[in-house]
Protein backbone atom coordinates (compact mmCIF):
# COMPACT_ATOMS: atom_id res chain seq x y z
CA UNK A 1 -16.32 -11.95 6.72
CA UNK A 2 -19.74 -12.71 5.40
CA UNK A 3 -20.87 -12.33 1.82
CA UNK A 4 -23.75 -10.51 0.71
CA UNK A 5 -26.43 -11.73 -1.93
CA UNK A 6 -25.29 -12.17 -4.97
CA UNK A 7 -25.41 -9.16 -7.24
CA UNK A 8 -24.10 -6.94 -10.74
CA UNK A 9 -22.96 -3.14 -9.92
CA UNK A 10 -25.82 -0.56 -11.58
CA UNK A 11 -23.49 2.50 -10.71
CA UNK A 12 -20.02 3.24 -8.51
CA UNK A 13 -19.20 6.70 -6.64
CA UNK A 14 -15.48 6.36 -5.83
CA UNK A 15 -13.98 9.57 -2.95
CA UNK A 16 -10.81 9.83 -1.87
CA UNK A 17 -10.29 8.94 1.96
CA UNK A 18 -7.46 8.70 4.08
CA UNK A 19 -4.90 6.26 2.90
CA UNK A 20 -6.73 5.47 -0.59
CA UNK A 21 -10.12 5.16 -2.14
CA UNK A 22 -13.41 4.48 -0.96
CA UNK A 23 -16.33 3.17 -2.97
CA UNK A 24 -20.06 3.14 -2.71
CA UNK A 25 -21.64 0.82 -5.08
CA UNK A 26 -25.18 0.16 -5.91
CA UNK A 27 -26.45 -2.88 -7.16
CA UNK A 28 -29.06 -3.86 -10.08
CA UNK A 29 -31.13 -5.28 -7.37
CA UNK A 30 -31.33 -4.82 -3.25
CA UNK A 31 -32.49 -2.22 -0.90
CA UNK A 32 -28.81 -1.55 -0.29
CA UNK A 33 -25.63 0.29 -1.37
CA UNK A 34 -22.24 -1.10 -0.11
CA UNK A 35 -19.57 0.85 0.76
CA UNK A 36 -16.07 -0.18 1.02
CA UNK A 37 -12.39 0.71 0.72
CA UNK A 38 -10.53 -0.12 -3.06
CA UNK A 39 -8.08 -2.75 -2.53
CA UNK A 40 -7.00 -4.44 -5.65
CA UNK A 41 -5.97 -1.66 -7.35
CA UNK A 42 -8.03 -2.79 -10.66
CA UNK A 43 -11.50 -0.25 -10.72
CA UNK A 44 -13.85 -3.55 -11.79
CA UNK A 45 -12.46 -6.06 -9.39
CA UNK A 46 -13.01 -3.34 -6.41
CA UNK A 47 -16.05 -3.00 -7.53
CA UNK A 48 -16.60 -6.66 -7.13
CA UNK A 49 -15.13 -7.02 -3.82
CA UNK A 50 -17.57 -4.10 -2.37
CA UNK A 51 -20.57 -5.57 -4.14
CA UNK A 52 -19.73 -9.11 -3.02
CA UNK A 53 -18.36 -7.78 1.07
CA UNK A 54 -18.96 -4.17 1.51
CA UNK A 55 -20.68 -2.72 4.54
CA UNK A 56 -24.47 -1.87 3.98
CA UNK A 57 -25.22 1.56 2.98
CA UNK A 58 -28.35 3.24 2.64
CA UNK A 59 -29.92 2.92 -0.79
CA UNK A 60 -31.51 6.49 -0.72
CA UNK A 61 -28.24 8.12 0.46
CA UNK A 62 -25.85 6.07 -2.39
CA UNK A 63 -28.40 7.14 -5.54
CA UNK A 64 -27.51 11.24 -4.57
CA UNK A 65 -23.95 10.89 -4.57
CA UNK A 66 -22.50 11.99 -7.97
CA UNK A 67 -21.78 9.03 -10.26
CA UNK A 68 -18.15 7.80 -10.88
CA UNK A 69 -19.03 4.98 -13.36
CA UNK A 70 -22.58 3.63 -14.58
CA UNK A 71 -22.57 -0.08 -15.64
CA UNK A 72 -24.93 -1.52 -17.98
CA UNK A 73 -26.65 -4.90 -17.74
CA UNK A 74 -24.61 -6.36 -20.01
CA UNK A 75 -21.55 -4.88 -18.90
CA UNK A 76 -21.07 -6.96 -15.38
């Protein structure tokens, strides 16, 4: 599994898919969203994971999808 540049979540969208919970997570920089499925069962360190190992996702698509959680800078 490769990792993708380092990088702090701006804003999560979490949906309920088959067999548990799938994020899309923008970060405070890129020209990408990452999508991914919650596997640690803690909200922040899914987060993470996605950020850190998520597949690309369109930027353009991710910023229209109603917000589960906004981060602030300081926050992550």
């Amino acid at each position: 599994m490769s990792e993708n540049k380092a990088n702090k979540p701006k804003q999560v969208s979490w949906f309920n898919g088959c067999g548990g919970r799938i994020g899309v997570v923008v970060g405070q920089t890129g020209e990408h969203a990452y999508i991914g499925a919650a596997l640690r069962h803690d909200e922040d360190a899914d987060v993470a994971h996605i950020l850190a190992y998520g597949a690309k996702f369109p930027l353009a698509a991710a910023l229209l999808l109603p917000v589960s959680k906004h981060y602030s800078p300081e926050e992550s």
